[in-house]
Protein backbone atom coordinates (compact mmCIF):
# COMPACT_ATOMS: atom_id res chain seq x y z
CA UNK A 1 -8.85 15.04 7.21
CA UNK A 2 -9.97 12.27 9.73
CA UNK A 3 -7.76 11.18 12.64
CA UNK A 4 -8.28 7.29 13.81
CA UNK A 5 -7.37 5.30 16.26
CA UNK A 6 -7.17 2.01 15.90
CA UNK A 7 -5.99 -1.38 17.95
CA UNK A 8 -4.02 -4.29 16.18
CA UNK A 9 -6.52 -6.32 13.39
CA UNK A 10 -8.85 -3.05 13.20
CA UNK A 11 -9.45 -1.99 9.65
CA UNK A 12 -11.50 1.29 7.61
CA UNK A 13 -13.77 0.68 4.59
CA UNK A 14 -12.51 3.61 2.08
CA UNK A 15 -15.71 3.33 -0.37
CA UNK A 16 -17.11 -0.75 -1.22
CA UNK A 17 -13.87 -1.64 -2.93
CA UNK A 18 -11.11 -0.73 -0.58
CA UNK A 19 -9.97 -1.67 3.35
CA UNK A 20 -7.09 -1.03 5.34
CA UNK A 21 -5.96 -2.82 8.05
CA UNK A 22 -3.72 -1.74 10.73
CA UNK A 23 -1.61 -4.80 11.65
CA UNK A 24 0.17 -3.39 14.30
CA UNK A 25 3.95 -1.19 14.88
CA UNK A 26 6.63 0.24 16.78
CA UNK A 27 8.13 3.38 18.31
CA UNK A 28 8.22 5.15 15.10
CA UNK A 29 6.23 2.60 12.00
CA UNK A 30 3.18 1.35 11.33
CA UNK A 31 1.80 -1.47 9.73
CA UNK A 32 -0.39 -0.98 7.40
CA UNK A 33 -1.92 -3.65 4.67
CA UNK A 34 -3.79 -2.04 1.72
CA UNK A 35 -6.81 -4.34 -0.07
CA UNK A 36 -7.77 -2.72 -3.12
CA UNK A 37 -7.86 -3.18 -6.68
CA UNK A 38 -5.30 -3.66 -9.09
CA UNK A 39 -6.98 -0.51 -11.17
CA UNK A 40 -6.17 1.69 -7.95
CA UNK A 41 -2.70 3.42 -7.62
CA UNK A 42 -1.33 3.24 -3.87
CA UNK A 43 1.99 5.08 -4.01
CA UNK A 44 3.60 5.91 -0.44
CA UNK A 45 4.54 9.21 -0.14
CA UNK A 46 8.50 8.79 -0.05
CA UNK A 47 8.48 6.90 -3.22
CA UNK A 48 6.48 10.01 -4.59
CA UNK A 49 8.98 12.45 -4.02
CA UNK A 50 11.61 10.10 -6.28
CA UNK A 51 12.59 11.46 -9.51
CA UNK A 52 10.46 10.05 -12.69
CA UNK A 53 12.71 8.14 -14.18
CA UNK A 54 13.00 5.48 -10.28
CA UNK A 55 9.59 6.14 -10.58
CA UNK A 56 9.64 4.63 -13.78
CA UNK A 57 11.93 1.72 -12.81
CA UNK A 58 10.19 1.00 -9.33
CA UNK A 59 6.78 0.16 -11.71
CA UNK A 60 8.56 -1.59 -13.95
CA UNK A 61 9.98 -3.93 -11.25
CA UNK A 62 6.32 -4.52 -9.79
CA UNK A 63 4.56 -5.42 -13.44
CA UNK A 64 7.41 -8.05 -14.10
CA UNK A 65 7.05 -9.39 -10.25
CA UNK A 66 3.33 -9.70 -11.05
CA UNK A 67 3.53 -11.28 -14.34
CA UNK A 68 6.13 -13.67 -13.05
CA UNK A 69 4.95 -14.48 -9.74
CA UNK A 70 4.90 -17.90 -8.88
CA UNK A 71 1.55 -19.61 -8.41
CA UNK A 72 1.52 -21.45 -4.99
């Protein structure tokens, strides 16, 4: 496991197709944003311990919101 430290705007390369950036927090969150691939799964670790079936629903909810997202 690596620990970082990292300031506001500071990201990590994770191989040549994926970077996260810390974007800041509070007393008890972080900010994370994740730039990846739509091929890659990123699934945060309280959603993982949901039942299947919310699983299920939860990526159901995210393929409609992508196929009907409105183009700006």
């Amino acid at each position: 496991m690596l620990k970082l430290t990292l300031k506001p705007g500071e990201y990590i390369d994770i191989g040549d197709n994926i970077k996260v950036i810390f974007s800041g927090g509070s007393a008890n969150n972080i900010h994370l944003l994740v730039d990846a691939p739509r091929e890659v799964n990123i699934v945060r670790s309280s959603v993982k311990k949901q039942p299947v079936k919310k699983l299920m629903n939860i990526r159901k909810k995210r393929e409609y919101r992508r196929k009907h997202k409105k183009k700006l």
